[in-house]
PDB file of N, CA and C in Angstrom:
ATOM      1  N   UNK A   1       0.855  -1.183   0.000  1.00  0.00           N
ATOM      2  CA  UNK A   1       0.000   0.000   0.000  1.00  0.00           C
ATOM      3  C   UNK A   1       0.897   1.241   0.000  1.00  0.00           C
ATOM      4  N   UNK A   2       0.821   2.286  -0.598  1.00  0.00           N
ATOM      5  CA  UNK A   2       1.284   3.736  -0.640  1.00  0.00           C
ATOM      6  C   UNK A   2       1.187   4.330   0.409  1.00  0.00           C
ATOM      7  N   UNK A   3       1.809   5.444   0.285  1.00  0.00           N
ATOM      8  CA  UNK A   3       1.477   6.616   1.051  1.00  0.00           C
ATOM      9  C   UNK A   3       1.791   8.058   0.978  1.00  0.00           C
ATOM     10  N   UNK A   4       0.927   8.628   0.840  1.00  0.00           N
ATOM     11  CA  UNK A   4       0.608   9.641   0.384  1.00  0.00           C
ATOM     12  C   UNK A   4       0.549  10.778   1.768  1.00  0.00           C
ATOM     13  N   UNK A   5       1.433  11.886   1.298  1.00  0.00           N
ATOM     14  CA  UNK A   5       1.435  13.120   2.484  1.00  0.00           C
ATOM     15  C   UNK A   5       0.975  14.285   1.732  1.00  0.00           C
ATOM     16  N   UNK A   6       0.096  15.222   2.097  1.00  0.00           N
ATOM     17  CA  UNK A   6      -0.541  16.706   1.849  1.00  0.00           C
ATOM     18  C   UNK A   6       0.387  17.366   2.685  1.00  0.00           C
ATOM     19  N   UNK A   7       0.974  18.252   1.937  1.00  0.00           N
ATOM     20  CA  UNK A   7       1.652  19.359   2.583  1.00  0.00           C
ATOM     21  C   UNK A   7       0.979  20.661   2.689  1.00  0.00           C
ATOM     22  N   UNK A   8       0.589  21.673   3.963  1.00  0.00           N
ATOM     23  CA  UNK A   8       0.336  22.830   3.990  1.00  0.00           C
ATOM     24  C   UNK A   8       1.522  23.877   3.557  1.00  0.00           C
ATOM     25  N   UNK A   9       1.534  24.723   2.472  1.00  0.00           N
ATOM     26  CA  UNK A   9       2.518  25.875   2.147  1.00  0.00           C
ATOM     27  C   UNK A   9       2.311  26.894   1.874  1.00  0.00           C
ATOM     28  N   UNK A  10       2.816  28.077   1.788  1.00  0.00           N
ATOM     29  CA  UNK A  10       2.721  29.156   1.398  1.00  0.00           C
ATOM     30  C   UNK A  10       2.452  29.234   0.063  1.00  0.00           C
ATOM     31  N   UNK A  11       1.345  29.865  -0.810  1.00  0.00           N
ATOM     32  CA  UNK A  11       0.963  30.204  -2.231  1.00  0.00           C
ATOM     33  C   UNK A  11       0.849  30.605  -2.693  1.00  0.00           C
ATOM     34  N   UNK A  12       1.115  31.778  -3.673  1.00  0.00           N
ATOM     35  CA  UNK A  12       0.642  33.008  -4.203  1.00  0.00           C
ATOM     36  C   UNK A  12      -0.386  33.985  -3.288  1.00  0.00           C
ATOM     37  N   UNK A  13       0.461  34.223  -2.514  1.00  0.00           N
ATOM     38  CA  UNK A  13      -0.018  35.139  -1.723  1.00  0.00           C
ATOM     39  C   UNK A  13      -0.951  34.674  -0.260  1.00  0.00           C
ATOM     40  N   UNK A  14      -0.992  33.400  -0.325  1.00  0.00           N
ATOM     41  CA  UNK A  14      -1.758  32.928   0.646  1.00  0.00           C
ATOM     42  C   UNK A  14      -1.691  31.447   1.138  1.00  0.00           C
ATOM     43  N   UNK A  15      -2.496  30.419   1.129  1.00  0.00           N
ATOM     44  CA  UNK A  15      -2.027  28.960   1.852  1.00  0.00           C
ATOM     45  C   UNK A  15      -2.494  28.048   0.304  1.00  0.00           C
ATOM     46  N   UNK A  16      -1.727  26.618   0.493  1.00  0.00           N
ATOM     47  CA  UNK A  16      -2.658  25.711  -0.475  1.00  0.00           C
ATOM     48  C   UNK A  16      -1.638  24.271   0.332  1.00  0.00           C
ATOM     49  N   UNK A  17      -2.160  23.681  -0.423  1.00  0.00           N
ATOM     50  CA  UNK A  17      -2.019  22.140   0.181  1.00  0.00           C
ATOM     51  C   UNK A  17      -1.237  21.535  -1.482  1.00  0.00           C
ATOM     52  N   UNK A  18      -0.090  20.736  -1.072  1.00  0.00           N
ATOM     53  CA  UNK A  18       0.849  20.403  -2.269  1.00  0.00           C
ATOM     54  C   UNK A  18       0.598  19.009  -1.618  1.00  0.00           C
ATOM     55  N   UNK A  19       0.832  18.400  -2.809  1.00  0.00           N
ATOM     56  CA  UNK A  19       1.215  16.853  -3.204  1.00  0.00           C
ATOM     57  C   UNK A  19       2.108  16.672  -4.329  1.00  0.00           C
ATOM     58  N   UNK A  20       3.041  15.963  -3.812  1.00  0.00           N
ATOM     59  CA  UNK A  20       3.944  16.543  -4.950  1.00  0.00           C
ATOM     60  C   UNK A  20       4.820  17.518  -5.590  1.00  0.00           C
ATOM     61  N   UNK A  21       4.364  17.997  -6.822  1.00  0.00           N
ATOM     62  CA  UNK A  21       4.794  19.174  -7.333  1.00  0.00           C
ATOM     63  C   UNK A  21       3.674  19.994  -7.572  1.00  0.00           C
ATOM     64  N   UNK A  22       2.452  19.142  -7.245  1.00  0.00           N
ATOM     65  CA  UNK A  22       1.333  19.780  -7.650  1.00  0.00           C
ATOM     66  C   UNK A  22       0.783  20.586  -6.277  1.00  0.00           C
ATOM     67  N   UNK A  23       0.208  21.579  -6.676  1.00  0.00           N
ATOM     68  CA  UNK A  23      -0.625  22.600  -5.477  1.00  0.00           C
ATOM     69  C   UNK A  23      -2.349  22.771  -5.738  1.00  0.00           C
ATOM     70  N   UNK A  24      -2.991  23.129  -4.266  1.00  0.00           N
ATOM     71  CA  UNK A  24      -4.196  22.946  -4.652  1.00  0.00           C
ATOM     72  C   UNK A  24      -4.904  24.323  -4.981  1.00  0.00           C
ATOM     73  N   UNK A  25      -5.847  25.083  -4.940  1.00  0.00           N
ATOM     74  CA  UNK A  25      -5.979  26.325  -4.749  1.00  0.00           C
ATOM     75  C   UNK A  25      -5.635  27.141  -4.057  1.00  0.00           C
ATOM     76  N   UNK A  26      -5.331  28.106  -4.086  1.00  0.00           N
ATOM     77  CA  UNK A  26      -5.082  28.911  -3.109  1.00  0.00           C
ATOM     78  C   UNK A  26      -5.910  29.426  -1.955  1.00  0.00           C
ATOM     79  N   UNK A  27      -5.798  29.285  -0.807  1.00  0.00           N
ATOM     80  CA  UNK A  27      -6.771  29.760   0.612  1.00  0.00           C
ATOM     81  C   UNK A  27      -6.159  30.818   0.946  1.00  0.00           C
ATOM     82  N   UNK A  28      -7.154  31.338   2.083  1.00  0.00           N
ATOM     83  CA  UNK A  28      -6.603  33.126   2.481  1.00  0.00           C
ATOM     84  C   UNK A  28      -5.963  32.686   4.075  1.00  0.00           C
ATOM     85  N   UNK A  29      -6.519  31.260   4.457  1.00  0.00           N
ATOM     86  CA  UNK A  29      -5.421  30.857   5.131  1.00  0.00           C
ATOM     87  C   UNK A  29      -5.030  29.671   5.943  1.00  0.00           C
ATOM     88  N   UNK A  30      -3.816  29.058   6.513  1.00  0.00           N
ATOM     89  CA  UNK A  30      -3.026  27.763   6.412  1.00  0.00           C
ATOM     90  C   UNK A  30      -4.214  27.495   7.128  1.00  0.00           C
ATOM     91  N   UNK A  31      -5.698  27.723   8.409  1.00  0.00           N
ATOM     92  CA  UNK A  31      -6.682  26.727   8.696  1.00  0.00           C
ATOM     93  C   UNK A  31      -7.469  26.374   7.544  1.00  0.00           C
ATOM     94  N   UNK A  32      -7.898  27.258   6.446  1.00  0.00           N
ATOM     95  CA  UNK A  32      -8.644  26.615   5.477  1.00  0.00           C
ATOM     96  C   UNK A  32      -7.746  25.825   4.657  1.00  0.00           C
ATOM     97  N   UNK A  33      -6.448  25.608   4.305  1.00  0.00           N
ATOM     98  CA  UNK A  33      -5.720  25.214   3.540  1.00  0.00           C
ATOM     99  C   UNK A  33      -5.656  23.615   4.354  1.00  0.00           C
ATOM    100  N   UNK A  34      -5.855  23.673   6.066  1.00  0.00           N
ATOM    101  CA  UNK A  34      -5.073  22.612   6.035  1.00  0.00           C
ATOM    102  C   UNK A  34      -6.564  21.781   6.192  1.00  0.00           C
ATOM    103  N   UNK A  35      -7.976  22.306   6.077  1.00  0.00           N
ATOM    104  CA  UNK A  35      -9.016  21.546   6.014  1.00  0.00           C
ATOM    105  C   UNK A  35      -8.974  20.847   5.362  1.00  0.00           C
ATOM    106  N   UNK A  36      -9.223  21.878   3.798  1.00  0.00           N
ATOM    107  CA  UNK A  36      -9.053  21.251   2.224  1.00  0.00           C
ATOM    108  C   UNK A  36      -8.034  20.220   2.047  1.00  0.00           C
ATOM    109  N   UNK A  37      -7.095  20.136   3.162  1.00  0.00           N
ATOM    110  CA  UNK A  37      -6.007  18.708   3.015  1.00  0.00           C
ATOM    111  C   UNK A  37      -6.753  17.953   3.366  1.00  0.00           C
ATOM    112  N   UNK A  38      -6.981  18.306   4.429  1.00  0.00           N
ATOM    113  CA  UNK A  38      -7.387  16.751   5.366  1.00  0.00           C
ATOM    114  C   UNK A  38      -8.682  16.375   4.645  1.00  0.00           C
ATOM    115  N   UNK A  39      -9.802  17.357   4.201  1.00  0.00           N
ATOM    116  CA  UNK A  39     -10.943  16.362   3.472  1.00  0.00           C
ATOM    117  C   UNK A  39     -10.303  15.954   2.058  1.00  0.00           C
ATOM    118  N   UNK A  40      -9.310  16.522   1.510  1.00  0.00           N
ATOM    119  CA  UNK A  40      -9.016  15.656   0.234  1.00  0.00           C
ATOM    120  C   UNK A  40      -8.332  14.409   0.619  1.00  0.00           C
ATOM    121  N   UNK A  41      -7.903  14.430   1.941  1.00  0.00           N
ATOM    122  CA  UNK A  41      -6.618  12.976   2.251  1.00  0.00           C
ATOM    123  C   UNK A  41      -7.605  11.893   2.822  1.00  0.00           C
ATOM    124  N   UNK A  42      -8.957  12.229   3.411  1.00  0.00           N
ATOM    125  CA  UNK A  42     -10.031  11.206   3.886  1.00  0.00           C
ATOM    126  C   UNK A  42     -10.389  11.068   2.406  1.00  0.00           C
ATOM    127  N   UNK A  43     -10.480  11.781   1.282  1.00  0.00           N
ATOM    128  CA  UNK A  43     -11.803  11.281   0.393  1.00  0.00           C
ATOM    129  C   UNK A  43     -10.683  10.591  -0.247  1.00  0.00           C
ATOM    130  N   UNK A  44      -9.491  10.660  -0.173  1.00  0.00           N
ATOM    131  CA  UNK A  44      -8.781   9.503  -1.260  1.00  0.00           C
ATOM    132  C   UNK A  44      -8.423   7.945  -0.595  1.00  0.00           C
ATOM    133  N   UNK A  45      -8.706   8.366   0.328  1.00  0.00           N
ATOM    134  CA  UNK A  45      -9.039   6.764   1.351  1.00  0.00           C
ATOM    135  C   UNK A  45     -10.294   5.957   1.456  1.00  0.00           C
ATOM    136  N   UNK A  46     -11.055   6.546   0.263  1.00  0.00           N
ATOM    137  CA  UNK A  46     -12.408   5.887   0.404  1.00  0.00           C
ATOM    138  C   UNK A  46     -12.440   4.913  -0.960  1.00  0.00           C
ATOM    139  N   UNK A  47     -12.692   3.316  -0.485  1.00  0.00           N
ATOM    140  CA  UNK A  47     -12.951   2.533  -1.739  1.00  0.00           C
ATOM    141  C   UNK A  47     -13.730   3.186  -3.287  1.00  0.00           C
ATOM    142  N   UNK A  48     -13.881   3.043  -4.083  1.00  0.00           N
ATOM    143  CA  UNK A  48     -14.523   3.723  -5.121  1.00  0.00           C
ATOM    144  C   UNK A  48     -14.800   2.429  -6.367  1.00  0.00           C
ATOM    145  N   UNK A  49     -15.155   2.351  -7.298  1.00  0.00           N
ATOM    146  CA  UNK A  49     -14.783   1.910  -8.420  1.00  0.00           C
ATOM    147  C   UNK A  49     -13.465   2.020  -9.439  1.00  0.00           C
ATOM    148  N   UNK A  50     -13.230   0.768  -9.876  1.00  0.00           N
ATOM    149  CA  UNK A  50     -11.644   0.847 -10.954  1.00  0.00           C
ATOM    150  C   UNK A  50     -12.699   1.780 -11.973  1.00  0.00           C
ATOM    151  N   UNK A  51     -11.321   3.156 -12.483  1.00  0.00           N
ATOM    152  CA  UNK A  51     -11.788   3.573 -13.490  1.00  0.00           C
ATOM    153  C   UNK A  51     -10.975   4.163 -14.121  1.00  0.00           C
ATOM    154  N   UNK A  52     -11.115   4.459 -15.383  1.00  0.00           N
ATOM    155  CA  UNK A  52      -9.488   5.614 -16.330  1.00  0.00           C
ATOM    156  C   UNK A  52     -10.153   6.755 -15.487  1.00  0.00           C
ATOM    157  N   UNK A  53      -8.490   7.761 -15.371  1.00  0.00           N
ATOM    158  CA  UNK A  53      -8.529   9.196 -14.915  1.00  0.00           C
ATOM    159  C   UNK A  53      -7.607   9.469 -15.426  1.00  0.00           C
ATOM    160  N   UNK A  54      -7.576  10.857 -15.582  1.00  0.00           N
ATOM    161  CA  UNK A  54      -6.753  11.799 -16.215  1.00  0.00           C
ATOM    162  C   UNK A  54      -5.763  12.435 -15.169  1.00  0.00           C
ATOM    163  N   UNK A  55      -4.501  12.802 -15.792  1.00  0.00           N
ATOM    164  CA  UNK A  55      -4.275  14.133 -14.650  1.00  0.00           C
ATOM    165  C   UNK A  55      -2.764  14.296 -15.346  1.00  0.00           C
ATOM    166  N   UNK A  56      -2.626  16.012 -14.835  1.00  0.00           N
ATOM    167  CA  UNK A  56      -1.310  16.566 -15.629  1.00  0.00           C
ATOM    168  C   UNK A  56       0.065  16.168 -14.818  1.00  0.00           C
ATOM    169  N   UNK A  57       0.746  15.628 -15.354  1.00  0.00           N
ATOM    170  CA  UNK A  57       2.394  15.452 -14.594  1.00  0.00           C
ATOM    171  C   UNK A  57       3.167  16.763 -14.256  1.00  0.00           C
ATOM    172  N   UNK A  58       3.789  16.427 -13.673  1.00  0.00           N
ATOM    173  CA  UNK A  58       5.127  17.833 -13.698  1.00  0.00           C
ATOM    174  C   UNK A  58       5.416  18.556 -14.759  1.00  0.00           C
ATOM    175  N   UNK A  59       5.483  17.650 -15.838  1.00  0.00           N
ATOM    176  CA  UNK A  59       5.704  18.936 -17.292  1.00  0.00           C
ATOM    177  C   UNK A  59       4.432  19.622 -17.805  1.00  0.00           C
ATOM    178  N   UNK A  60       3.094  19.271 -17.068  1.00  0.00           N
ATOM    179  CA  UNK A  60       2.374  19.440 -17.787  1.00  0.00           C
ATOM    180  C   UNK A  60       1.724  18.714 -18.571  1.00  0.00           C
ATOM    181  N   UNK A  61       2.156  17.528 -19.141  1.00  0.00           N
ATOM    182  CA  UNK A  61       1.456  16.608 -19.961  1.00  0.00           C
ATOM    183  C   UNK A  61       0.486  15.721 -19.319  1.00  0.00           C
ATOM    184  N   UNK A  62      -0.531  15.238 -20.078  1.00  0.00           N
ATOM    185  CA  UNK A  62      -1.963  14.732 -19.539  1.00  0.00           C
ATOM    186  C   UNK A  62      -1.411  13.638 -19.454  1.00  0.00           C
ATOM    187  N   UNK A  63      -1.621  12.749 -18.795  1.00  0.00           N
ATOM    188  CA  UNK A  63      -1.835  11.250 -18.433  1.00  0.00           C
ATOM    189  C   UNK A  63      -2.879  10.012 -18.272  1.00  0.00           C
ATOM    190  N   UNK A  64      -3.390   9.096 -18.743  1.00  0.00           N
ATOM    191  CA  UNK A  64      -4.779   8.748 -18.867  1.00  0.00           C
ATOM    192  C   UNK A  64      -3.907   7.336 -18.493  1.00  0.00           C
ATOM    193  N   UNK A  65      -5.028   7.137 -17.381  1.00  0.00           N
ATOM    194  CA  UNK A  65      -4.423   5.422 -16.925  1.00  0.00           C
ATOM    195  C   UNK A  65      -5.619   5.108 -15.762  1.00  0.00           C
ATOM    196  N   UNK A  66      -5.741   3.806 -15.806  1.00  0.00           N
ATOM    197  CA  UNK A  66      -6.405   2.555 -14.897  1.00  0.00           C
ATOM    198  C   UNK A  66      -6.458   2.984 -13.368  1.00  0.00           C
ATOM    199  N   UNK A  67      -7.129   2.995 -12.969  1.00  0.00           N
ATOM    200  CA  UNK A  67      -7.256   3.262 -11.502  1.00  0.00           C
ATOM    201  C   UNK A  67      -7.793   2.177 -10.393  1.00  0.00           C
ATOM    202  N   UNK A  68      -7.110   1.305  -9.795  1.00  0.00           N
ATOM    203  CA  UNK A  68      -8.089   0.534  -8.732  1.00  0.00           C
ATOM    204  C   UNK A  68      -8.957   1.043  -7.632  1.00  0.00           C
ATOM    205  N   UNK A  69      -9.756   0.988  -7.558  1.00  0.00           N
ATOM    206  CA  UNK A  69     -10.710   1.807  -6.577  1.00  0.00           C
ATOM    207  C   UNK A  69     -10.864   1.012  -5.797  1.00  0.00           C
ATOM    208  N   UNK A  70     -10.118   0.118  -5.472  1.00  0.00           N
ATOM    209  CA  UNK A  70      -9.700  -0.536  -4.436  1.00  0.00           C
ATOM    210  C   UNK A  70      -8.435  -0.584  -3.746  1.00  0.00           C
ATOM    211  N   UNK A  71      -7.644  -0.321  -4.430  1.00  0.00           N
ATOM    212  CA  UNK A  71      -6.541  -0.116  -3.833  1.00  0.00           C
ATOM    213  C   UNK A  71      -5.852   1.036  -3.452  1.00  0.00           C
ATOM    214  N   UNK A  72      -6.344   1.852  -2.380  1.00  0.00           N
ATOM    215  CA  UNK A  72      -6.372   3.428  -1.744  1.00  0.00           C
ATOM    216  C   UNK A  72      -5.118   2.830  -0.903  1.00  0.00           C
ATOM    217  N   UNK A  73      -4.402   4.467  -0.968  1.00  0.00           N
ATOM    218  CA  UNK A  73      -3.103   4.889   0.197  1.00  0.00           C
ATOM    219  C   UNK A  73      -3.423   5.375   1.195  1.00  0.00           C
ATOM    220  N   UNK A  74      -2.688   4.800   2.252  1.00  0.00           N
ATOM    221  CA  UNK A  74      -2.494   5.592   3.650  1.00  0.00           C
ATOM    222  C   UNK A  74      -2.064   6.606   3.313  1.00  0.00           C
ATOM    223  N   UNK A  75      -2.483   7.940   3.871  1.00  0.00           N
ATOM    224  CA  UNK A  75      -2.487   9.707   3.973  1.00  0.00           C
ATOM    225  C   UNK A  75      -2.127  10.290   5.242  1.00  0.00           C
ATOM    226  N   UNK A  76      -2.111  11.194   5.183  1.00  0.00           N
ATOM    227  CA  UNK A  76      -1.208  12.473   6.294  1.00  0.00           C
ATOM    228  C   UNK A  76      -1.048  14.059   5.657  1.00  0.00           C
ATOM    229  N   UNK A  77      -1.419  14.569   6.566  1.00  0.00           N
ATOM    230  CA  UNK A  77      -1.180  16.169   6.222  1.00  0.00           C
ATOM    231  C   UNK A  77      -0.331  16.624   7.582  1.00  0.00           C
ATOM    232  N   UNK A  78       0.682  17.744   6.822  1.00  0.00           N
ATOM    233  CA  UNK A  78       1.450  17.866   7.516  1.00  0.00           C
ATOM    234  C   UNK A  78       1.906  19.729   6.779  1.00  0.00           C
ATOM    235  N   UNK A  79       2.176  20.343   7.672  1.00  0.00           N
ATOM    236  CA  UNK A  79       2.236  21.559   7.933  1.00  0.00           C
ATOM    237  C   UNK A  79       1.079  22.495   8.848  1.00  0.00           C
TER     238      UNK A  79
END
């Protein structure tokens, strides 16, 4: 099983929650930023259906691949 950490950081001017290289919206501040972690780090721990999803990499390029919706990561937010 994975595991996956949400980071709280500083963002264009205000808070967001990173995974990765990727960032989430921007909040006006690190308590709303570190909500929006923690309900995105419970909802990716929830069984779902296998399905294709999309999503942009580090350069930018789209990615389209298989998803088990069964097989969810242990999570953590941290900042």
């Amino acid at each position: 099983m994975s595991h996956v950490t949400y980071r709280i950081v500083p963002h264009d001017g205000g808070w967001a929650y990173k995974l990765g290289d990727s960032f989430s919206e921007t909040f006006t501040s690190h308590d709303l930023a570190r909500a929006a972690a923690v309900a995105a780090s419970r909802e990716q721990r929830v069984p779902d259906q296998t399905a294709m999803i999309e999503y942009a990499d580090a350069a930018g390029e789209w990615i389209t691949e298989r998803a088990d919706g069964h097989d969810r990561p242990r999570t953590d937010v941290t900042g």
